[in-house]
PDB file of N, CA and C in Angstrom:
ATOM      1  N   UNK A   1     -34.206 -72.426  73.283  1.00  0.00           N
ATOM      2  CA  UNK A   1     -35.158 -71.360  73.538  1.00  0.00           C
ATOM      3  C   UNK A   1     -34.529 -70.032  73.141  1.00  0.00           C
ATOM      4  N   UNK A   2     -35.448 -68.944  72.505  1.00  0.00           N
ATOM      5  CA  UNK A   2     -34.913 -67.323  72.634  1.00  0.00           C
ATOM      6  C   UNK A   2     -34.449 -67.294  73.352  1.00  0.00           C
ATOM      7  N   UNK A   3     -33.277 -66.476  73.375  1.00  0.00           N
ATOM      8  CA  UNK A   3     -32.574 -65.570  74.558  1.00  0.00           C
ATOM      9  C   UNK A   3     -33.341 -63.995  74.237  1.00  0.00           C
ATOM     10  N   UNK A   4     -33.586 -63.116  75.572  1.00  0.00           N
ATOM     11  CA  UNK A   4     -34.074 -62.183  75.677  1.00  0.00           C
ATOM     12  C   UNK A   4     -33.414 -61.221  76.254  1.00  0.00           C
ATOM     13  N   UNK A   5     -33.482 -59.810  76.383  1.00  0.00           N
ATOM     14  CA  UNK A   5     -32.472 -58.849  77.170  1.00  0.00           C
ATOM     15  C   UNK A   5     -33.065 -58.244  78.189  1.00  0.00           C
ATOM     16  N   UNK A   6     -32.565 -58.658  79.676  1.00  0.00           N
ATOM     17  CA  UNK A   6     -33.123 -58.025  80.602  1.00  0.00           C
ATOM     18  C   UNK A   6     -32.516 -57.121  81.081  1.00  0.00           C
ATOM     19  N   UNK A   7     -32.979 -56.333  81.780  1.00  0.00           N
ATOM     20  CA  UNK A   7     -32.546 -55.011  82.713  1.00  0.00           C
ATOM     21  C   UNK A   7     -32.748 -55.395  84.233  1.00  0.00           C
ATOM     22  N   UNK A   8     -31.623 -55.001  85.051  1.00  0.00           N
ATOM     23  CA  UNK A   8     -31.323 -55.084  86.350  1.00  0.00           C
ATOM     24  C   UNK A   8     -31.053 -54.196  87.281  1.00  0.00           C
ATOM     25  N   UNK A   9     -31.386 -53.582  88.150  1.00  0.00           N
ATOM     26  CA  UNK A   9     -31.159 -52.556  88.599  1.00  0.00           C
ATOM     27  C   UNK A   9     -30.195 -52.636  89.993  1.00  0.00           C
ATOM     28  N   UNK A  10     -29.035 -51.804  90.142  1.00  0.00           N
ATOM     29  CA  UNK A  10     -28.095 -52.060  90.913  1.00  0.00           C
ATOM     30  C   UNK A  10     -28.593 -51.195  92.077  1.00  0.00           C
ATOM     31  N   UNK A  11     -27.641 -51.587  93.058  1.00  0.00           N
ATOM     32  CA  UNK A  11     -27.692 -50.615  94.185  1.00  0.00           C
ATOM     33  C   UNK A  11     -26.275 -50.055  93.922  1.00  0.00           C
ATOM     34  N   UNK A  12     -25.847 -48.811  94.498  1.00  0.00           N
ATOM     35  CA  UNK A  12     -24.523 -48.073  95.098  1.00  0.00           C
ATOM     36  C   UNK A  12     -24.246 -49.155  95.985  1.00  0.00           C
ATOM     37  N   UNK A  13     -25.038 -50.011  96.640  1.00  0.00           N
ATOM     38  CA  UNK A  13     -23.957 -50.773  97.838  1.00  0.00           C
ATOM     39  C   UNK A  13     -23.191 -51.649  97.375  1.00  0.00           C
ATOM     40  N   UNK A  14     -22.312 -52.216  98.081  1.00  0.00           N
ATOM     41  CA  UNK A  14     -20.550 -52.315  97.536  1.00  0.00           C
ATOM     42  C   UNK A  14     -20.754 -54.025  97.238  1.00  0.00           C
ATOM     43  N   UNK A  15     -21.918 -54.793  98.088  1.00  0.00           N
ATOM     44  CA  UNK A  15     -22.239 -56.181  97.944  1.00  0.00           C
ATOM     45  C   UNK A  15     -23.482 -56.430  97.742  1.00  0.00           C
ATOM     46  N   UNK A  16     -23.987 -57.418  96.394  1.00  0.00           N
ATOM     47  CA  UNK A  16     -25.133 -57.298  96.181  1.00  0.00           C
ATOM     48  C   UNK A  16     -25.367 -59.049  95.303  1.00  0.00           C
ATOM     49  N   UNK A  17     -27.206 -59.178  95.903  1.00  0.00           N
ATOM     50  CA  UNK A  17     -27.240 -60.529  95.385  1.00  0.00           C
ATOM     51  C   UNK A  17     -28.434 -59.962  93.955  1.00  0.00           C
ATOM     52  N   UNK A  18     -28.082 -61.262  92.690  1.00  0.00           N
ATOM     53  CA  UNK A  18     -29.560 -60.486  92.231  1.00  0.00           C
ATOM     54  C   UNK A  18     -29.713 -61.954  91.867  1.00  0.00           C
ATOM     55  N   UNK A  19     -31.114 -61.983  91.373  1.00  0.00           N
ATOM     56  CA  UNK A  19     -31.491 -63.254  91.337  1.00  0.00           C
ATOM     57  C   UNK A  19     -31.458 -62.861  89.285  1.00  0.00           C
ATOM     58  N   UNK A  20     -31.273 -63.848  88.741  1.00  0.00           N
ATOM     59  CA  UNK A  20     -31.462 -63.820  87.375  1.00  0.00           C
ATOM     60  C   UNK A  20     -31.362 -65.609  86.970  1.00  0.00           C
ATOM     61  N   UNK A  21     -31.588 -65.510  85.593  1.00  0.00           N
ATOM     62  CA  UNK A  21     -32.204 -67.188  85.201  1.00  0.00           C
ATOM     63  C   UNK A  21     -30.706 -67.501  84.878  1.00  0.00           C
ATOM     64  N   UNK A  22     -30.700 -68.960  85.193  1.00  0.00           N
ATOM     65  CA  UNK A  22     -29.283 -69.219  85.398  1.00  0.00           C
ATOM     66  C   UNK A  22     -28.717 -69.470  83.607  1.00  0.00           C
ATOM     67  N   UNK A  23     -27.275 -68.904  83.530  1.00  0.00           N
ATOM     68  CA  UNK A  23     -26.721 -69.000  82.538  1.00  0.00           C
ATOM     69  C   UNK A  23     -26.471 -67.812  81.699  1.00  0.00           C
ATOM     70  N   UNK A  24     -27.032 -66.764  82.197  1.00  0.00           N
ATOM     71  CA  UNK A  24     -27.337 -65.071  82.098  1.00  0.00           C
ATOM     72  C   UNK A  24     -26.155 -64.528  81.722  1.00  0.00           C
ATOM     73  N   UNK A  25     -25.707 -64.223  80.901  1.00  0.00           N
ATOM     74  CA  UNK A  25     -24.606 -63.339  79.817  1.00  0.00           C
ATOM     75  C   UNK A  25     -24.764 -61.948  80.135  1.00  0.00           C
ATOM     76  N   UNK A  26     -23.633 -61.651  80.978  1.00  0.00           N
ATOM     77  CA  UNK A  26     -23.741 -60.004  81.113  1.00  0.00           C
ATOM     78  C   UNK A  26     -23.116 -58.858  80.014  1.00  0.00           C
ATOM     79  N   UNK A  27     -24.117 -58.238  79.753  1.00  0.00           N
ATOM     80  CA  UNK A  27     -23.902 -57.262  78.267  1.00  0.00           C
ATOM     81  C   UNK A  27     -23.380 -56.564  78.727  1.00  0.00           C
ATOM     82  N   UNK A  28     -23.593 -55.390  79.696  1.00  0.00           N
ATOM     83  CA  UNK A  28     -23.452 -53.722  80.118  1.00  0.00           C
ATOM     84  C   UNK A  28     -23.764 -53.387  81.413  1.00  0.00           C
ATOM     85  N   UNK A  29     -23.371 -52.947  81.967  1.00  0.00           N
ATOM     86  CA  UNK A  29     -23.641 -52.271  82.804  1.00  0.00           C
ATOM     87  C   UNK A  29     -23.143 -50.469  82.675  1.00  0.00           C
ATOM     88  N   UNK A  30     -24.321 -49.890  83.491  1.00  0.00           N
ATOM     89  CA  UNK A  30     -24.376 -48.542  82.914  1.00  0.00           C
ATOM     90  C   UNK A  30     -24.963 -47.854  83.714  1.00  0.00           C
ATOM     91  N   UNK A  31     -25.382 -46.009  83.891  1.00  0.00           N
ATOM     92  CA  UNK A  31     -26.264 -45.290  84.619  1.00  0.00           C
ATOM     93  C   UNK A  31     -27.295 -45.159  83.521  1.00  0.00           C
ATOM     94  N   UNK A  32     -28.103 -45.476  83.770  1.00  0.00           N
ATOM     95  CA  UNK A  32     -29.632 -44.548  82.908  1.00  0.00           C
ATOM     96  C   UNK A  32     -30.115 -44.126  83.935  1.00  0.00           C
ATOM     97  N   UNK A  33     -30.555 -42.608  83.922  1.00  0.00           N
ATOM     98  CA  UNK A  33     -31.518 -42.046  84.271  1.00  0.00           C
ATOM     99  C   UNK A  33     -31.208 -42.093  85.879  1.00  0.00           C
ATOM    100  N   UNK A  34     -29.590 -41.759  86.065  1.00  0.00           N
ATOM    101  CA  UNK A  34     -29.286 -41.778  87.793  1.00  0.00           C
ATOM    102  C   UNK A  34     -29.233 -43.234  88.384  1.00  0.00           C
ATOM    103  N   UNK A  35     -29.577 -43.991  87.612  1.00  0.00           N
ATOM    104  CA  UNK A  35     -30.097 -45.479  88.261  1.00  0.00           C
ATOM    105  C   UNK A  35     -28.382 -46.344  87.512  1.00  0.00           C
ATOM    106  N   UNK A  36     -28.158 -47.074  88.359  1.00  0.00           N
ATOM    107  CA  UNK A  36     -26.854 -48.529  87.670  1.00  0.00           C
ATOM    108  C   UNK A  36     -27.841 -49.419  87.769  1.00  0.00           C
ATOM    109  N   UNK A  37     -27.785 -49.688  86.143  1.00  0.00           N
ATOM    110  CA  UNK A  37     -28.285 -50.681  85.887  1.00  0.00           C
ATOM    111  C   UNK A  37     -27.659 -52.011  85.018  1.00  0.00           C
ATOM    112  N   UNK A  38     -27.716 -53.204  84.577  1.00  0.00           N
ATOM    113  CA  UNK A  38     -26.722 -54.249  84.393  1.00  0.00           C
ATOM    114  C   UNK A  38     -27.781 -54.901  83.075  1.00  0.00           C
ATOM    115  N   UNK A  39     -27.638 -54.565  81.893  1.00  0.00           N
ATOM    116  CA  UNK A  39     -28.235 -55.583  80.565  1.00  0.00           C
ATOM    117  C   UNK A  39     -27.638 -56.977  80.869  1.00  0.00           C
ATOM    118  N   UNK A  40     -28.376 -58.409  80.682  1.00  0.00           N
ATOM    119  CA  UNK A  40     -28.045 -59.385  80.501  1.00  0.00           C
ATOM    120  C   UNK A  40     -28.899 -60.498  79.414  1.00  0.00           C
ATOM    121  N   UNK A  41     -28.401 -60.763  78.322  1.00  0.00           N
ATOM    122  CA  UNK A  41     -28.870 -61.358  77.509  1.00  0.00           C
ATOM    123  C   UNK A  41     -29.403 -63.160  78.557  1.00  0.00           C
ATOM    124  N   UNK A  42     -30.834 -63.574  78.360  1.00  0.00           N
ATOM    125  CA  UNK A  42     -31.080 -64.413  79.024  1.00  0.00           C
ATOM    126  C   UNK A  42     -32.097 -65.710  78.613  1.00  0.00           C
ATOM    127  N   UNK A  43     -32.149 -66.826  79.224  1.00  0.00           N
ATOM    128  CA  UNK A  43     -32.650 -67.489  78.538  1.00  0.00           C
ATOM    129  C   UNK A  43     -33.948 -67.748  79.614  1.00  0.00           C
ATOM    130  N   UNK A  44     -35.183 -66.974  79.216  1.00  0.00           N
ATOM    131  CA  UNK A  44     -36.230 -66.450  80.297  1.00  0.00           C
ATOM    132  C   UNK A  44     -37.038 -68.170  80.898  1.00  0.00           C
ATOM    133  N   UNK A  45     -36.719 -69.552  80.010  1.00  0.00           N
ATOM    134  CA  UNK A  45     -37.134 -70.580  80.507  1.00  0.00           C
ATOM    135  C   UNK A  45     -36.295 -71.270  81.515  1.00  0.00           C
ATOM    136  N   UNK A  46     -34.853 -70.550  81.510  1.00  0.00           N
ATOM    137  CA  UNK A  46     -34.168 -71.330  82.431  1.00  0.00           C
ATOM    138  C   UNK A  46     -33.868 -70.995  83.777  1.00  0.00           C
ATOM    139  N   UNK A  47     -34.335 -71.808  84.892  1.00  0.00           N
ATOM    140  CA  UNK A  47     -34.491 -71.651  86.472  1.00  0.00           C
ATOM    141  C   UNK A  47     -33.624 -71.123  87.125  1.00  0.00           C
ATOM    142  N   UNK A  48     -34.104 -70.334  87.968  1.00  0.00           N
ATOM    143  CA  UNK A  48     -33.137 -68.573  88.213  1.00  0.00           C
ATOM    144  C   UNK A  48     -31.998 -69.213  89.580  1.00  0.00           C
ATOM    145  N   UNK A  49     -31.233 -68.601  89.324  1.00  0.00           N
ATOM    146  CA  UNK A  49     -30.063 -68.866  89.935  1.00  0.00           C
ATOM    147  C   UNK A  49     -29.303 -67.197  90.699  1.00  0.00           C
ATOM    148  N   UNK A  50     -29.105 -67.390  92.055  1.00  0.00           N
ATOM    149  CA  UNK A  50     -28.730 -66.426  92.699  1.00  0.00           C
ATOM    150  C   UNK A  50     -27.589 -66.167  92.571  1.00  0.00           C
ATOM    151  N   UNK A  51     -26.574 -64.741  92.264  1.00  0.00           N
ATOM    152  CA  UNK A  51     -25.476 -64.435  91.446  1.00  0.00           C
ATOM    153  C   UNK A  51     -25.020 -63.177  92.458  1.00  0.00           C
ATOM    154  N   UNK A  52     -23.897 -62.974  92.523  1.00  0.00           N
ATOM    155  CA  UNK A  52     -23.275 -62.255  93.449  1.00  0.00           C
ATOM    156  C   UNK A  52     -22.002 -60.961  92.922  1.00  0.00           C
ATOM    157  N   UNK A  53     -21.955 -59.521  93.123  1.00  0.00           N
ATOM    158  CA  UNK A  53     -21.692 -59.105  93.021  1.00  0.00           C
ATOM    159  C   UNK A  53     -21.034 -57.983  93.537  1.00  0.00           C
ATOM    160  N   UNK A  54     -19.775 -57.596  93.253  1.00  0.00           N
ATOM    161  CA  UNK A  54     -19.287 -56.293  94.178  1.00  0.00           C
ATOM    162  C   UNK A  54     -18.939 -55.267  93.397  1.00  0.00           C
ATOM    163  N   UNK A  55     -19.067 -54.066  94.020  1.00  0.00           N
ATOM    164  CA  UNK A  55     -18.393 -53.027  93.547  1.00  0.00           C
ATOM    165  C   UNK A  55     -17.642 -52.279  94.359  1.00  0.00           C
ATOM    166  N   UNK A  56     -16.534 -51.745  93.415  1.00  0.00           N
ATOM    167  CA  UNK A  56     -15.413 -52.175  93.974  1.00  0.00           C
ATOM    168  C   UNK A  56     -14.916 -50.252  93.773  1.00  0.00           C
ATOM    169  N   UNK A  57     -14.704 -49.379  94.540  1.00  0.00           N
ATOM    170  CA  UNK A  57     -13.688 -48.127  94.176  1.00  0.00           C
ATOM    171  C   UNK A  57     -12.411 -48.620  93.561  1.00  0.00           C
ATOM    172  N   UNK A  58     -11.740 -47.039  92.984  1.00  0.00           N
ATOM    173  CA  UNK A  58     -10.503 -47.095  92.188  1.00  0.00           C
ATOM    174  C   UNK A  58     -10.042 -47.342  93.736  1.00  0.00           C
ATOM    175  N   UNK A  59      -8.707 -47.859  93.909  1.00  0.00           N
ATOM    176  CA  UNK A  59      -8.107 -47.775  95.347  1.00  0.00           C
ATOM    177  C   UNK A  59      -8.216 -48.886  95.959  1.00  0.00           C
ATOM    178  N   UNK A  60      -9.664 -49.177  95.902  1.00  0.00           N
ATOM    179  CA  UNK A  60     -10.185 -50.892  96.836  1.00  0.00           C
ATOM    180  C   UNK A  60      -9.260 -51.924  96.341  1.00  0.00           C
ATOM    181  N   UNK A  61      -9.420 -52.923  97.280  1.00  0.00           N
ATOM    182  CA  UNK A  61      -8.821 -54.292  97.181  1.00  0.00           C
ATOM    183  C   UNK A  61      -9.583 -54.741  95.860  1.00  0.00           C
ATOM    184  N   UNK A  62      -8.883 -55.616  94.971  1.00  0.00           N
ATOM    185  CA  UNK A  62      -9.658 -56.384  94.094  1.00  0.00           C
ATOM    186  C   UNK A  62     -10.514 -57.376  94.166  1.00  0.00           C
ATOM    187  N   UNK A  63     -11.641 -57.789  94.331  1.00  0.00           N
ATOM    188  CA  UNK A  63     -12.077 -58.638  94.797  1.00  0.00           C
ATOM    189  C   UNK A  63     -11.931 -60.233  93.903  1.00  0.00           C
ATOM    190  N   UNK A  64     -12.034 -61.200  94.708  1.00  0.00           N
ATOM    191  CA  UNK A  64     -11.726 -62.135  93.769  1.00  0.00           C
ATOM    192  C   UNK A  64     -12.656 -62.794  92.865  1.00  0.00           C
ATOM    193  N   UNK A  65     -12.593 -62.593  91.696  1.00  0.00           N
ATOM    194  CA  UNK A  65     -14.033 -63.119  90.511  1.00  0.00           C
ATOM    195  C   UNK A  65     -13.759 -62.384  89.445  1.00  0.00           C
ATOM    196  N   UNK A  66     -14.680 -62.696  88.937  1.00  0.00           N
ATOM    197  CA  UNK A  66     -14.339 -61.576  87.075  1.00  0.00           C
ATOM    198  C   UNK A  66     -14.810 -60.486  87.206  1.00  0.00           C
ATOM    199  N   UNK A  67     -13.930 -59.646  86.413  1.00  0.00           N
ATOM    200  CA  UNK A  67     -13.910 -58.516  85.914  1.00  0.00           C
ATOM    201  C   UNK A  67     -14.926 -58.452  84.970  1.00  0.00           C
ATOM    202  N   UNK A  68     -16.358 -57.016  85.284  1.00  0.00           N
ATOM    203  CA  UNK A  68     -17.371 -57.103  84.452  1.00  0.00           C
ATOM    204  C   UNK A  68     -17.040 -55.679  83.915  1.00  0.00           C
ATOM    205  N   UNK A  69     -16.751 -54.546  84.116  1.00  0.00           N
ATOM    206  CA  UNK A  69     -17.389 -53.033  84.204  1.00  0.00           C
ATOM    207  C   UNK A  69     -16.263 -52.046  84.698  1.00  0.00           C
ATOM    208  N   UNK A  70     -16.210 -51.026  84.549  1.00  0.00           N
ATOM    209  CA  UNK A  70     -16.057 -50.078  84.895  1.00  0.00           C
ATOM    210  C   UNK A  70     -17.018 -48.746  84.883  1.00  0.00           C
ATOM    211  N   UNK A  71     -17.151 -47.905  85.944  1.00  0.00           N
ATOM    212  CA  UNK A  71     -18.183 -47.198  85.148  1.00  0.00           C
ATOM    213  C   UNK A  71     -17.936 -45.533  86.231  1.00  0.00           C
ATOM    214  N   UNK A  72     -18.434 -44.887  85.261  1.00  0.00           N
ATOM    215  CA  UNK A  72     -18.163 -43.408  85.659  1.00  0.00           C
ATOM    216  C   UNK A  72     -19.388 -42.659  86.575  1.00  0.00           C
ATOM    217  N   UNK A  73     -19.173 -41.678  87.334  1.00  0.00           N
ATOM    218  CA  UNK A  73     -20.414 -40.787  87.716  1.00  0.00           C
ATOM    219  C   UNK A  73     -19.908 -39.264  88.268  1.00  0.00           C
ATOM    220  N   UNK A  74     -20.764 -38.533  87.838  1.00  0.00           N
ATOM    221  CA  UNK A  74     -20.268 -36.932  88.214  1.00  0.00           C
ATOM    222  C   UNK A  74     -19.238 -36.494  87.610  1.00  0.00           C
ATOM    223  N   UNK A  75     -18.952 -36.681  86.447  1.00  0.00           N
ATOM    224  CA  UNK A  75     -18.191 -36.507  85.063  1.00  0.00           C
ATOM    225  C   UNK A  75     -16.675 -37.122  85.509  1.00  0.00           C
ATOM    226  N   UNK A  76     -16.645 -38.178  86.377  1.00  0.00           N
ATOM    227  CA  UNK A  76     -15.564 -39.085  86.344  1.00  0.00           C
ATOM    228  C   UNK A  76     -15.164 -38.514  88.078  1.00  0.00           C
ATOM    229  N   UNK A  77     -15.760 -38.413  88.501  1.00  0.00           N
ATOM    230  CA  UNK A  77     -15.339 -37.387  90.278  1.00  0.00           C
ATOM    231  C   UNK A  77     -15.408 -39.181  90.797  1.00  0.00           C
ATOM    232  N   UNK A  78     -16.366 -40.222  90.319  1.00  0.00           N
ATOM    233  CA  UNK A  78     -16.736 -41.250  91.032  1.00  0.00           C
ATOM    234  C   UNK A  78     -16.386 -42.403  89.971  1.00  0.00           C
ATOM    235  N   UNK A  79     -15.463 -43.088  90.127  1.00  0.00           N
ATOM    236  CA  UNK A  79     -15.718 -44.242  89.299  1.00  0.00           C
ATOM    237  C   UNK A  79     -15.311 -45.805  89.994  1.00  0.00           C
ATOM    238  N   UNK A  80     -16.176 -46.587  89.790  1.00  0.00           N
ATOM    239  CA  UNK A  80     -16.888 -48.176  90.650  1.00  0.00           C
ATOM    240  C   UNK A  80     -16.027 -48.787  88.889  1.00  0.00           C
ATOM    241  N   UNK A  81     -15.907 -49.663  89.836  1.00  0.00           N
ATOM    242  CA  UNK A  81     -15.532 -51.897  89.094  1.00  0.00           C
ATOM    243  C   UNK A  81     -16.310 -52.482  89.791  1.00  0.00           C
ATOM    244  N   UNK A  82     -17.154 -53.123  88.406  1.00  0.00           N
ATOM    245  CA  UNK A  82     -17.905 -53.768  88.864  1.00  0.00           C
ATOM    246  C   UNK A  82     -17.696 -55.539  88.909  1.00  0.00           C
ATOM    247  N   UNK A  83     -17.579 -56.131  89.799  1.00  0.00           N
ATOM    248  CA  UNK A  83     -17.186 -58.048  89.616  1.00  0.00           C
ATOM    249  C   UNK A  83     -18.387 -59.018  90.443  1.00  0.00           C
ATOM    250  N   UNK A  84     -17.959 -59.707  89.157  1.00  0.00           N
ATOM    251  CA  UNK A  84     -18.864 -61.191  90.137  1.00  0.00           C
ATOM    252  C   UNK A  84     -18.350 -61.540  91.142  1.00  0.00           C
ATOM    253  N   UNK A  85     -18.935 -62.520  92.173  1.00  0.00           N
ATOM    254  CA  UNK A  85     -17.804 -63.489  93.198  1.00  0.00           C
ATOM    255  C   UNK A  85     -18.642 -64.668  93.184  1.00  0.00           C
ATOM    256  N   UNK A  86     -17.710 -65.434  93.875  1.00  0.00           N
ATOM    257  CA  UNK A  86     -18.746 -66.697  94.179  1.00  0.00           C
ATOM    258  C   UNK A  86     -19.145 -66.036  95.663  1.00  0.00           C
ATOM    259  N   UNK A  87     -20.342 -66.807  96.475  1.00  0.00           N
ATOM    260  CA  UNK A  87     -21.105 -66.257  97.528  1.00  0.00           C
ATOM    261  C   UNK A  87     -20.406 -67.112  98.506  1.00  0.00           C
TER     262      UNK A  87
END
């Protein structure tokens, strides 16, 4: 099947579930427009699977899972790591 590119919209909170179709390739994560949001190239026929995520401050413990992101805000005053975990 096509793979397609979706958009995800994050929260600031530090633990977060999102639901996406399982097998979901994460492109980017980024601010548009004040908002963190997460591109993932996807395969829109395949049955969605719940996926888990933290963000993490410079300073914080590392959490254990992959390394997705880094990302800036308020011309670098704020900057989040962003990782998967298992749940």
């Amino acid at each position: 099947m096509a793979k397609r590119i979706f958009k995800y919209e994050l929260d600031a909170a530090v633990c977060q579930r999102i639901m996406m179709p399982k097998g979901a390739t994460i492109l980017s994560v980024q601010w548009q427009h004040g908002v963190l949001c997460m591109w993932a190239s996807v395969d829109p026929e395949s049955p969605p699977e719940l996926r888990h995520f933290v963000l993490a401050g410079t300073g914080d413990l590392t959490p254990d899972g992959p390394f997705l992101q880094t990302l800036q805000a308020n011309g670098g005053g704020i900057v989040l790591h962003l990782f998967e975990v298992s749940p």
